[in-house]
PDB file of N, CA and C in Angstrom:
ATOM      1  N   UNK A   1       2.166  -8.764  -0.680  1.00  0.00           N
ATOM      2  CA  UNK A   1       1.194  -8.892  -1.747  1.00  0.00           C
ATOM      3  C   UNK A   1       1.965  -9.261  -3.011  1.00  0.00           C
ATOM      4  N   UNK A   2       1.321 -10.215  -3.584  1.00  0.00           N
ATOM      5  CA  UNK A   2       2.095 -10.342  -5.109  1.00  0.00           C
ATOM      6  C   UNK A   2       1.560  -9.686  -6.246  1.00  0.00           C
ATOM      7  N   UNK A   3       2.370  -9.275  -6.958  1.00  0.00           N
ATOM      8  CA  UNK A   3       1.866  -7.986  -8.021  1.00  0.00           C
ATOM      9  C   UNK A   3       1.331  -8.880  -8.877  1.00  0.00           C
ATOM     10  N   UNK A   4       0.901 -10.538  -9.035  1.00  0.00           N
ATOM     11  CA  UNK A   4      -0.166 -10.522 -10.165  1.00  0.00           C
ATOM     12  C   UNK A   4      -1.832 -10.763  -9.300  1.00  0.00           C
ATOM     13  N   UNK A   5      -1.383 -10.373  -8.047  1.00  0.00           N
ATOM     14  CA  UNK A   5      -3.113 -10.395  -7.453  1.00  0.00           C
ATOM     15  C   UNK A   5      -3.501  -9.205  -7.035  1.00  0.00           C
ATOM     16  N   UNK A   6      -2.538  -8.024  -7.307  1.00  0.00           N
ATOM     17  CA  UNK A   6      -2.721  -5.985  -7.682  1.00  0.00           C
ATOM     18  C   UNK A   6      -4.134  -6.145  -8.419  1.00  0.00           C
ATOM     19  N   UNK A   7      -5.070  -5.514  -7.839  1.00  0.00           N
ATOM     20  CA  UNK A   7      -6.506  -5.367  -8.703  1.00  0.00           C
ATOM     21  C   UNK A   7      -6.236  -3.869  -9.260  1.00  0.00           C
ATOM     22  N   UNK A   8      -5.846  -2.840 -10.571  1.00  0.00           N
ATOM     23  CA  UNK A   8      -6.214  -1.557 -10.504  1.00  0.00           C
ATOM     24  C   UNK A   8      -7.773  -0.816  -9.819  1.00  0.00           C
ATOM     25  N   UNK A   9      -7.490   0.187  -8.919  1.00  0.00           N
ATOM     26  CA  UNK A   9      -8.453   0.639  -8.630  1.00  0.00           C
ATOM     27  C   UNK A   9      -9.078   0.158  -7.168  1.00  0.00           C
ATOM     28  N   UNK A  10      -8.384  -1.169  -7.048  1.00  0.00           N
ATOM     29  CA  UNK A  10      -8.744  -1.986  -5.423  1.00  0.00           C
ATOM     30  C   UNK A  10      -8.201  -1.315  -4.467  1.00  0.00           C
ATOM     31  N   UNK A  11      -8.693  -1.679  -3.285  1.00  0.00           N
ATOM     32  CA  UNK A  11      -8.106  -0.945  -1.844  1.00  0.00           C
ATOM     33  C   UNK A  11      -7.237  -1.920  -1.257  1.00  0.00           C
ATOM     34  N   UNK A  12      -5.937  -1.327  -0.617  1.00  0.00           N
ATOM     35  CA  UNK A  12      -5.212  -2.138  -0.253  1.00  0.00           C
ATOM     36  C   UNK A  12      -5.003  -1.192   0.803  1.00  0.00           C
ATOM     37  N   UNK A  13      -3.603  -1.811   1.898  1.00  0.00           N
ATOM     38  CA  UNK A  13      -3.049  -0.674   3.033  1.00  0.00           C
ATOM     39  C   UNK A  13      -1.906  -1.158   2.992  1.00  0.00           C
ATOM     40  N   UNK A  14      -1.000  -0.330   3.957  1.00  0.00           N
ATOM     41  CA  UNK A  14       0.223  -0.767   4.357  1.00  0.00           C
ATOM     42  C   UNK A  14       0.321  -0.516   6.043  1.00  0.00           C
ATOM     43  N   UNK A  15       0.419  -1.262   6.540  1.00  0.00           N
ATOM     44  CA  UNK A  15       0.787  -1.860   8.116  1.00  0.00           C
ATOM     45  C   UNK A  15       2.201  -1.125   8.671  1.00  0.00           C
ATOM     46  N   UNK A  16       2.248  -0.367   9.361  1.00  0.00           N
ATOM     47  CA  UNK A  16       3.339  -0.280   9.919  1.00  0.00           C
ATOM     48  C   UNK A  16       3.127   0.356  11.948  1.00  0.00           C
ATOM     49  N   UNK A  17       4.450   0.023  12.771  1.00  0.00           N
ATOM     50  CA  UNK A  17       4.031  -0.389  14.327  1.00  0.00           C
ATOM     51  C   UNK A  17       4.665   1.384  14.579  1.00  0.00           C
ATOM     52  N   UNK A  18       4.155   1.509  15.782  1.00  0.00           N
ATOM     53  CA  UNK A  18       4.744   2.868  16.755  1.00  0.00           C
ATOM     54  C   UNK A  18       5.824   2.197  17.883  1.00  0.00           C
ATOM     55  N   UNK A  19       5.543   0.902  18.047  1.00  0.00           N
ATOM     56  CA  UNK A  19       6.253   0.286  19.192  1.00  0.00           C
ATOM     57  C   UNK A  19       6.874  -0.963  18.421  1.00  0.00           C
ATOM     58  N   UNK A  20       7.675  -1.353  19.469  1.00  0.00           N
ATOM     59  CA  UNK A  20       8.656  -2.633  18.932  1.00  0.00           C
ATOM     60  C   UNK A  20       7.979  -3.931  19.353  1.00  0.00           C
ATOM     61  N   UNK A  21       6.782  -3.744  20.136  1.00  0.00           N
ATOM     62  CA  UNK A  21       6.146  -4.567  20.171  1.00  0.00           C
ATOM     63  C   UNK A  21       5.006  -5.409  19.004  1.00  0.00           C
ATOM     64  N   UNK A  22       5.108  -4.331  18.052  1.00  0.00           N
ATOM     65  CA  UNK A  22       3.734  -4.758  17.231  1.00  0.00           C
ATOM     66  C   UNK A  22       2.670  -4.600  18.149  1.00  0.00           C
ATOM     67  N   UNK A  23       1.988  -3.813  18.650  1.00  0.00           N
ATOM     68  CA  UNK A  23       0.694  -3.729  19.044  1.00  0.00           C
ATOM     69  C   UNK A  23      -0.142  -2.383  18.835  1.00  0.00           C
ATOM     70  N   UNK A  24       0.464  -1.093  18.402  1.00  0.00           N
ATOM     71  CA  UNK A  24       0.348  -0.010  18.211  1.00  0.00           C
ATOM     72  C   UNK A  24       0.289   0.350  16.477  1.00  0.00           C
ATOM     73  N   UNK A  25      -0.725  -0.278  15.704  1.00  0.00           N
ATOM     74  CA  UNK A  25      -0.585   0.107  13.847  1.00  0.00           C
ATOM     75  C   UNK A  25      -0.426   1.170  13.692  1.00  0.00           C
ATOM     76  N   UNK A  26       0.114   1.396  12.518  1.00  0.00           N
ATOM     77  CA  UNK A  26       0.039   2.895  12.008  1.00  0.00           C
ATOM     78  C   UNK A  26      -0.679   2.839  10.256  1.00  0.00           C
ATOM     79  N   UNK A  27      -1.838   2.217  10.545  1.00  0.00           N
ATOM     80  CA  UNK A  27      -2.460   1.562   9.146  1.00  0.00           C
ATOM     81  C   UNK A  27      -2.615   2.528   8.447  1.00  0.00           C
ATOM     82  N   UNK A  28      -2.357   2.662   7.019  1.00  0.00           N
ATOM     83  CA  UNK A  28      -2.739   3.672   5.821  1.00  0.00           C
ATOM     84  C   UNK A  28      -3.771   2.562   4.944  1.00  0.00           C
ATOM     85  N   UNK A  29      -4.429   3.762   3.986  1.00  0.00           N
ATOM     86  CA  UNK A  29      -5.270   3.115   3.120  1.00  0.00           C
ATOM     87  C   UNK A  29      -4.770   3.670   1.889  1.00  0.00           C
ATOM     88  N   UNK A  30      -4.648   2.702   0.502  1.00  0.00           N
ATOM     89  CA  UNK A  30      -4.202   3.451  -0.675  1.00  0.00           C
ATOM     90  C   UNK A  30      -5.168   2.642  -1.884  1.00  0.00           C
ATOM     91  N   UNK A  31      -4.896   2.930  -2.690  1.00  0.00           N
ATOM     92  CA  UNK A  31      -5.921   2.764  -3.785  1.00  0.00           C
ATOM     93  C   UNK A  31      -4.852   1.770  -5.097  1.00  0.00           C
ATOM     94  N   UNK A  32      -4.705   1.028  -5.497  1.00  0.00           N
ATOM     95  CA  UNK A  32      -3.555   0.810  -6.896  1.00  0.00           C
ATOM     96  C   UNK A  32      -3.963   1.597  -7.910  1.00  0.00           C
ATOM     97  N   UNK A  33      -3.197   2.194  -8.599  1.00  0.00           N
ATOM     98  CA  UNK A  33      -3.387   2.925  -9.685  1.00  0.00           C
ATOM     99  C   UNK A  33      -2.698   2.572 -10.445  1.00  0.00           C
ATOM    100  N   UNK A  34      -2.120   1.308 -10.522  1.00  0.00           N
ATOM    101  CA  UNK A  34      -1.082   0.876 -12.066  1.00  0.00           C
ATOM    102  C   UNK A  34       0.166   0.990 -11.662  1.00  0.00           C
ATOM    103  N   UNK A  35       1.176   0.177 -12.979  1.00  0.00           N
ATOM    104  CA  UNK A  35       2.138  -0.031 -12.488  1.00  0.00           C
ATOM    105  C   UNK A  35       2.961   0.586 -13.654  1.00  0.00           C
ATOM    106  N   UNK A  36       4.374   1.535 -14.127  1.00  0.00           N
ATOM    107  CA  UNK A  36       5.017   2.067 -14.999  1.00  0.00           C
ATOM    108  C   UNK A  36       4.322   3.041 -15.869  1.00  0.00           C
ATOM    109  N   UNK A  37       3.195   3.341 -14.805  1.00  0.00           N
ATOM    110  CA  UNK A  37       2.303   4.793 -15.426  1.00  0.00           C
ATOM    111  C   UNK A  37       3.098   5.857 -15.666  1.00  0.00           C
ATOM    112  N   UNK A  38       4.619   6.018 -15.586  1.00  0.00           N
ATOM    113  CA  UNK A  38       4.933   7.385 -16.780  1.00  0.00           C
ATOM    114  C   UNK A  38       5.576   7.142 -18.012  1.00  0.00           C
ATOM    115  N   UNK A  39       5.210   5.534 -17.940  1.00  0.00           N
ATOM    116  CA  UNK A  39       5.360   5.517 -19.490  1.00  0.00           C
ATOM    117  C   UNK A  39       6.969   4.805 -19.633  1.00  0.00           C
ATOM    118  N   UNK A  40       7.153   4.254 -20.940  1.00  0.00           N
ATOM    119  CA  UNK A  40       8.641   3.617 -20.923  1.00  0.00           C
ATOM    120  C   UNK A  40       8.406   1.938 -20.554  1.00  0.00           C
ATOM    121  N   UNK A  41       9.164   1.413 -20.333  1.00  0.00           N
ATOM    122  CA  UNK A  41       9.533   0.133 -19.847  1.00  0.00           C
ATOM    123  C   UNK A  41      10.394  -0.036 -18.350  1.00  0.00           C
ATOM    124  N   UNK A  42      10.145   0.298 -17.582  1.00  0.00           N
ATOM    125  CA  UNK A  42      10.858   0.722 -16.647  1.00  0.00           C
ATOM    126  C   UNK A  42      11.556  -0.464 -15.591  1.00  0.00           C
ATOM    127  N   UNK A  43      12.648  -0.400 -15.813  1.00  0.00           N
ATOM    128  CA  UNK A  43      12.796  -1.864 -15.164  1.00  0.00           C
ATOM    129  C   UNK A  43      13.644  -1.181 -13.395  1.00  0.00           C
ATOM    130  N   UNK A  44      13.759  -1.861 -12.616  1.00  0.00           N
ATOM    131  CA  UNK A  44      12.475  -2.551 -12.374  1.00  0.00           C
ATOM    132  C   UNK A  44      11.203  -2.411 -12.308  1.00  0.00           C
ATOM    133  N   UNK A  45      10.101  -2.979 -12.371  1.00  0.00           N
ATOM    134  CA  UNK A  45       8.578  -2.316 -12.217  1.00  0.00           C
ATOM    135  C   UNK A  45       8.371  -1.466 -11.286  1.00  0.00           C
ATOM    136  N   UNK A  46       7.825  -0.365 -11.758  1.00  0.00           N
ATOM    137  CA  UNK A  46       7.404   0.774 -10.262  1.00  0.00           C
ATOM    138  C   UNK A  46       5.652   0.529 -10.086  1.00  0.00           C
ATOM    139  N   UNK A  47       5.624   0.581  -8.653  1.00  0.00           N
ATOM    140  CA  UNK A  47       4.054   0.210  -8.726  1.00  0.00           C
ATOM    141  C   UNK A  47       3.465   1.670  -8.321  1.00  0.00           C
ATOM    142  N   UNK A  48       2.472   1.747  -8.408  1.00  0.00           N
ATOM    143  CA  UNK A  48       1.822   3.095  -7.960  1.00  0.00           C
ATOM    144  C   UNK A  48       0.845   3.014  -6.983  1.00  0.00           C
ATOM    145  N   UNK A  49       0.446   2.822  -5.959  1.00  0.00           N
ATOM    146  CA  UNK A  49      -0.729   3.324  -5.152  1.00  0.00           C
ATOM    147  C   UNK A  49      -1.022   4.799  -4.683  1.00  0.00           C
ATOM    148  N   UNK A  50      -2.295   5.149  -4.580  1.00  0.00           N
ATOM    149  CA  UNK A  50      -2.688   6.885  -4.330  1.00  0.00           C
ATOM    150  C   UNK A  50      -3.319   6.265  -3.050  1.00  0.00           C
ATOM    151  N   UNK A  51      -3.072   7.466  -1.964  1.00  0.00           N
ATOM    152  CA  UNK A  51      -3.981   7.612  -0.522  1.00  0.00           C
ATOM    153  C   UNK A  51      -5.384   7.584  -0.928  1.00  0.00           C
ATOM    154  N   UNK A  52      -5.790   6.677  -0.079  1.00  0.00           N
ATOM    155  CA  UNK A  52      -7.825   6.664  -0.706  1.00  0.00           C
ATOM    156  C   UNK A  52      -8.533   8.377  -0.191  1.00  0.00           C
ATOM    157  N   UNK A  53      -7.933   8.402   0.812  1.00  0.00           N
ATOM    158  CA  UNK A  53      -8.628  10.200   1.136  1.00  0.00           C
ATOM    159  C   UNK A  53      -8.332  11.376  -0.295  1.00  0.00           C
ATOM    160  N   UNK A  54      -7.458  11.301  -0.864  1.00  0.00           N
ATOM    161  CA  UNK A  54      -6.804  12.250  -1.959  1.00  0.00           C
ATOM    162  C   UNK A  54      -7.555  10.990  -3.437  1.00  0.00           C
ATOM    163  N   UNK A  55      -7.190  10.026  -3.470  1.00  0.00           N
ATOM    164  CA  UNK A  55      -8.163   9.646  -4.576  1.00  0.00           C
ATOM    165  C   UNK A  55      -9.634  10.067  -4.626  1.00  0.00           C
ATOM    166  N   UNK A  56     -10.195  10.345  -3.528  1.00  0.00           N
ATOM    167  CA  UNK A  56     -11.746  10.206  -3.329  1.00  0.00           C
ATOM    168  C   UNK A  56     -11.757  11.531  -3.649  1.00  0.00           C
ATOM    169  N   UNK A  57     -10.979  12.523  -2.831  1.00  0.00           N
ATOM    170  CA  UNK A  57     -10.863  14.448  -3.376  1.00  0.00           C
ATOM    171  C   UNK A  57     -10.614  14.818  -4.338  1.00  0.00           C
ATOM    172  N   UNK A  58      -9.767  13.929  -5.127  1.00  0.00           N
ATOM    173  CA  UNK A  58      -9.060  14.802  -6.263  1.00  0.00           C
ATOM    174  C   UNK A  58      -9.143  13.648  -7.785  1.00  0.00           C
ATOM    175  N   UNK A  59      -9.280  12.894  -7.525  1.00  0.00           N
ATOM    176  CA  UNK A  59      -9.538  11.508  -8.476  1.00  0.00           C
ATOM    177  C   UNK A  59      -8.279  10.733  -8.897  1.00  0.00           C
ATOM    178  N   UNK A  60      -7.934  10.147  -9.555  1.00  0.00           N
ATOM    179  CA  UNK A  60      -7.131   8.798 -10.101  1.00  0.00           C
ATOM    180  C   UNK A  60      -5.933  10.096 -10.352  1.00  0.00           C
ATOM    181  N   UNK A  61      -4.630   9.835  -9.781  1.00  0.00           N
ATOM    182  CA  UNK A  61      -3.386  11.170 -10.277  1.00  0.00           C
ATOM    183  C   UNK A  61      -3.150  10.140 -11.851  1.00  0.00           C
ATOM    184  N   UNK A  62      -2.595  11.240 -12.838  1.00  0.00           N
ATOM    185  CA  UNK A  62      -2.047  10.846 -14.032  1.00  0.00           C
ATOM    186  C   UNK A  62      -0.906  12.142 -13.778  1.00  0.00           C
ATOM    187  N   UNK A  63      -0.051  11.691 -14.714  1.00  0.00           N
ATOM    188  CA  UNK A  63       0.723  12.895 -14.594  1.00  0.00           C
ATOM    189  C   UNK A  63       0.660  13.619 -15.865  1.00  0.00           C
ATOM    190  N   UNK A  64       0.754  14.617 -16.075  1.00  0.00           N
ATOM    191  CA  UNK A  64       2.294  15.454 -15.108  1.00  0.00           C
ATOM    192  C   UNK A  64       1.363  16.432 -13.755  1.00  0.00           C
ATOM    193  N   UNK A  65       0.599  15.782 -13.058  1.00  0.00           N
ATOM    194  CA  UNK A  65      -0.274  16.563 -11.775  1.00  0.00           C
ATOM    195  C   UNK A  65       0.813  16.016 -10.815  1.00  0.00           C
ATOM    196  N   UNK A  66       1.141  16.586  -9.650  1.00  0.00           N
ATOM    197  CA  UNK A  66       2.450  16.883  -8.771  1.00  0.00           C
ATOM    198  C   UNK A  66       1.210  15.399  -8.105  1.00  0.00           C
ATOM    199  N   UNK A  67       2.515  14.617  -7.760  1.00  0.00           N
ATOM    200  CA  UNK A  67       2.278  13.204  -7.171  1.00  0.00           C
ATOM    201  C   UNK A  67       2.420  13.198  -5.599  1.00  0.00           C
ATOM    202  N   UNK A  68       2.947  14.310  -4.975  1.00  0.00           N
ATOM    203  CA  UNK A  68       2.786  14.500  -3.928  1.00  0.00           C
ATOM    204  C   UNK A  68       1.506  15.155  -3.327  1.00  0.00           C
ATOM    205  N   UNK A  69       1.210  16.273  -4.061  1.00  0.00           N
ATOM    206  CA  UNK A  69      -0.299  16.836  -3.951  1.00  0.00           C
ATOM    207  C   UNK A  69      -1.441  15.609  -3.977  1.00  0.00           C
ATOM    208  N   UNK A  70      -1.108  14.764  -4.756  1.00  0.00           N
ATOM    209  CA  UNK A  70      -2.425  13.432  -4.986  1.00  0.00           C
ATOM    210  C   UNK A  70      -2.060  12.187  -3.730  1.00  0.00           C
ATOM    211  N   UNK A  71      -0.592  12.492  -2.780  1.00  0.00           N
ATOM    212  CA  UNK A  71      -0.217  11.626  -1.955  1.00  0.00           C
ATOM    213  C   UNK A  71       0.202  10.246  -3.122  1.00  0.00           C
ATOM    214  N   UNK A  72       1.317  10.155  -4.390  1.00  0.00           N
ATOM    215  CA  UNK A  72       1.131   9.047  -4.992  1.00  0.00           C
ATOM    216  C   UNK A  72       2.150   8.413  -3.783  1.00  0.00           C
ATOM    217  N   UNK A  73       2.282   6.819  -3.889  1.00  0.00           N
ATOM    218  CA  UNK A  73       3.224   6.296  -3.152  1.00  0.00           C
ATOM    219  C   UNK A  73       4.023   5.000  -4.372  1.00  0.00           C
ATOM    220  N   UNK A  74       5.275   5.093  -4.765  1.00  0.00           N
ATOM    221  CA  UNK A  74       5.568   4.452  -5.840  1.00  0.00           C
ATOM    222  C   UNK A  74       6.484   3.537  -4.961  1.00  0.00           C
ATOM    223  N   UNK A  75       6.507   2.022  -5.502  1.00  0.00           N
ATOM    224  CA  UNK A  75       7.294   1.114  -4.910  1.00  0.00           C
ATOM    225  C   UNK A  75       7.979  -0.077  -6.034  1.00  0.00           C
ATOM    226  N   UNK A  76       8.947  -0.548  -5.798  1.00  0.00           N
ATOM    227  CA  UNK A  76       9.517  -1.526  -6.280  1.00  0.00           C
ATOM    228  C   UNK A  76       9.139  -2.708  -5.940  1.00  0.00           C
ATOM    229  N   UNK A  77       8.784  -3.889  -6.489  1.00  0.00           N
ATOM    230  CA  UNK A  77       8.107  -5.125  -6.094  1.00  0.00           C
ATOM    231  C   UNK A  77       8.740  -5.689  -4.793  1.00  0.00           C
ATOM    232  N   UNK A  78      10.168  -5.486  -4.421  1.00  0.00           N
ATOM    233  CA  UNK A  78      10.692  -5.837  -2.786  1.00  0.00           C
ATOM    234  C   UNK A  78       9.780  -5.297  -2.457  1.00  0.00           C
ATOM    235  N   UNK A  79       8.951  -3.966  -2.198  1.00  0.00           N
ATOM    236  CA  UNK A  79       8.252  -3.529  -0.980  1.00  0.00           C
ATOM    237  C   UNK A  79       6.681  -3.843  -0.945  1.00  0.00           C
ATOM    238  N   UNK A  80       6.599  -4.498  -2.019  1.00  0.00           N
ATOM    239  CA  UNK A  80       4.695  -5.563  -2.024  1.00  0.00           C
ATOM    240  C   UNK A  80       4.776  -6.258  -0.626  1.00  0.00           C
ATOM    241  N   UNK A  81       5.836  -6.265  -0.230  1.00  0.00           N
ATOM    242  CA  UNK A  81       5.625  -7.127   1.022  1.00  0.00           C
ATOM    243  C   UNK A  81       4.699  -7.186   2.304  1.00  0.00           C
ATOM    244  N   UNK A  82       5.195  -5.125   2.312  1.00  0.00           N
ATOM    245  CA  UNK A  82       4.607  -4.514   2.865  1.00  0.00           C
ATOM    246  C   UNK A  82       3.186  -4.152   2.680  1.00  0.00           C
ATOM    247  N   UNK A  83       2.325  -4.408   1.460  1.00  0.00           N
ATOM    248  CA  UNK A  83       1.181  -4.013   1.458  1.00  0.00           C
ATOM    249  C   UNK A  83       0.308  -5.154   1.378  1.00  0.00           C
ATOM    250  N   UNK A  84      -1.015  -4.918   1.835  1.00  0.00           N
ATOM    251  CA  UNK A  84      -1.692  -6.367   2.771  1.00  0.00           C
ATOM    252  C   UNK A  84      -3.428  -5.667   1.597  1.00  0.00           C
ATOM    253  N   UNK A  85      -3.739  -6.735   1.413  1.00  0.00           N
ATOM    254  CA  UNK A  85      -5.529  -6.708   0.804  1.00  0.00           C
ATOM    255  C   UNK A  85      -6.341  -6.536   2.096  1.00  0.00           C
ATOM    256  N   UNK A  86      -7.509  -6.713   1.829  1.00  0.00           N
ATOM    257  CA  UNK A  86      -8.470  -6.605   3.384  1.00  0.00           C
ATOM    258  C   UNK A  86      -8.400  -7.873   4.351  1.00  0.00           C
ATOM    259  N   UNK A  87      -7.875  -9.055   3.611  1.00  0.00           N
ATOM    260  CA  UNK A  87      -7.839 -10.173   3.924  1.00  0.00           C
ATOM    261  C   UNK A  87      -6.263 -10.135   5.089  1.00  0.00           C
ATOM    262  N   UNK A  88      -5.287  -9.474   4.524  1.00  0.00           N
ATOM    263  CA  UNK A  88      -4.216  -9.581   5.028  1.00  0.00           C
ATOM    264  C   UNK A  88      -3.786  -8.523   6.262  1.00  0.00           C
ATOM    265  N   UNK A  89      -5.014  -7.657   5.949  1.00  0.00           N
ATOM    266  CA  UNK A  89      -5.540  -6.260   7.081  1.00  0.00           C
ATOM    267  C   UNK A  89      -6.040  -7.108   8.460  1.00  0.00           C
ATOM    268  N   UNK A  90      -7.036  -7.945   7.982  1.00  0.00           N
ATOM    269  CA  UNK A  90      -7.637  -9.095   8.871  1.00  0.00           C
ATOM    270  C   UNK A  90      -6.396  -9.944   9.522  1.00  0.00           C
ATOM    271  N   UNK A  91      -5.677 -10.686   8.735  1.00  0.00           N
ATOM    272  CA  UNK A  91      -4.694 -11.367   9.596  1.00  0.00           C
ATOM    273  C   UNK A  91      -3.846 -10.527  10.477  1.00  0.00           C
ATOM    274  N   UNK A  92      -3.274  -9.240  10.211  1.00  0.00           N
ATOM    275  CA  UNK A  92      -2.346  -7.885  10.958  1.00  0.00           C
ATOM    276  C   UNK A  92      -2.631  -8.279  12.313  1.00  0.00           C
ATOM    277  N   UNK A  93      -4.844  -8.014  11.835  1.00  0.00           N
ATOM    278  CA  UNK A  93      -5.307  -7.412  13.287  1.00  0.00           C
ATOM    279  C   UNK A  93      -5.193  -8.388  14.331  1.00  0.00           C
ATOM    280  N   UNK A  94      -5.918  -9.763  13.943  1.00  0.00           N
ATOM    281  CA  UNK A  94      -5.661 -10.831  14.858  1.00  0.00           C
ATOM    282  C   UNK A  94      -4.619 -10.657  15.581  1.00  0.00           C
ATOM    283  N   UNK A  95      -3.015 -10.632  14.593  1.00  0.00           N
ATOM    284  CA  UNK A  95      -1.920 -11.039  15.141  1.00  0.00           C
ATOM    285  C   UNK A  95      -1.735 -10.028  16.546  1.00  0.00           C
ATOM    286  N   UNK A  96      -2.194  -8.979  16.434  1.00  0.00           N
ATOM    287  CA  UNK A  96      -1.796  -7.697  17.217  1.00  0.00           C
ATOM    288  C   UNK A  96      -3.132  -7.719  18.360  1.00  0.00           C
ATOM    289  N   UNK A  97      -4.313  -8.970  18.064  1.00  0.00           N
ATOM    290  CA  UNK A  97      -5.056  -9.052  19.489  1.00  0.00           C
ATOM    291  C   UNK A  97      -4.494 -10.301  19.876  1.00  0.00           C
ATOM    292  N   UNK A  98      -3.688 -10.988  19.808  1.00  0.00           N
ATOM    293  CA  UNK A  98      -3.058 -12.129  20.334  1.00  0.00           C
ATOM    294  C   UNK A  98      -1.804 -11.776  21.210  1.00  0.00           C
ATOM    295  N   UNK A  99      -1.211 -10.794  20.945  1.00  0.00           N
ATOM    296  CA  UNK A  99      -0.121 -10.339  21.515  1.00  0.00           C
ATOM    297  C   UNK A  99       0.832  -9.601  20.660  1.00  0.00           C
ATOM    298  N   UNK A 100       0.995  -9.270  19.565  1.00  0.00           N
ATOM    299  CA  UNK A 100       1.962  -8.944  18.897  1.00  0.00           C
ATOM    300  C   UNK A 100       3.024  -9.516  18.099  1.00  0.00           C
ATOM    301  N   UNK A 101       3.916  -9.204  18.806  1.00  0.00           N
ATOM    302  CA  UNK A 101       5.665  -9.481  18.450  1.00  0.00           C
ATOM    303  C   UNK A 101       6.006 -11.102  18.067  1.00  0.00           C
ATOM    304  N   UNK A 102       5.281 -11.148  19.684  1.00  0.00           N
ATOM    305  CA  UNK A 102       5.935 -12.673  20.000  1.00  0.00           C
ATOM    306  C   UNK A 102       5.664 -13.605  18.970  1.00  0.00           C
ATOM    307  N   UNK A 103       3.969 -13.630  18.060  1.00  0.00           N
ATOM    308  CA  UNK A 103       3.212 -14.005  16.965  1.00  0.00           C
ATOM    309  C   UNK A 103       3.319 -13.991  15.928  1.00  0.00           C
ATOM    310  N   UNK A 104       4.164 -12.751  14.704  1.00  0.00           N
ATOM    311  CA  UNK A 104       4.504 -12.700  14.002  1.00  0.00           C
ATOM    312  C   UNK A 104       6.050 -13.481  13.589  1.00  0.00           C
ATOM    313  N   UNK A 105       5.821 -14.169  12.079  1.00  0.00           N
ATOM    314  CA  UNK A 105       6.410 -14.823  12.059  1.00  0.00           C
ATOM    315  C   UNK A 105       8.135 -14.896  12.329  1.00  0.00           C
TER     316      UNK A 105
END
């Protein structure tokens, strides 16, 4: 995902396999909640997504509320890679009813 198409507040996931095949997801759902939310200039950019189950229970984390209790998940723009829109949830799935491994690029 590229951090200037991050919607705050949009649903995104992150994709990850149980097998070396790619056919087994281990899909999460997270929410964006902003990016250098404790403030400062923080280089490099930290991004923030919250678990949508703990956003929906407990609402949008700000701090100083313990970021583990809210499930926050903070990343450096290398790891946007890893997180897919609904659109890119859609391409995962295909790839993994086609066969997997062999499919991905």
């Amino acid at each position: 995902m590229k951090k200037f198409l991050l919607v705050p507040d949009a649903i995104y996931f992150t994709v990850d396999f149980h097998d070396k095949d790619l056919l087994i997801p281990d899909i999460k759902t997270y929410v964006f909640i902003g990016e250098n939310i404790l403030g400062g200039a923080e280089e490099p950019t930290t991004f923030f997504f919250q678990g949508a189950e703990k956003y929906i229970a407990l609402g949008k984390w700000e701090p100083p509320h313990d970021a583990v209790e809210f499930d926050v998940l903070m990343m450096q723009e290398d790891f946007l890679e890893y997180v897919v829109d609904y659109s890119g949830l859609q391409e995962q799935i295909e790839l993994m009813k086609k066969g997997g491994a062999r499919y991905y690029p």
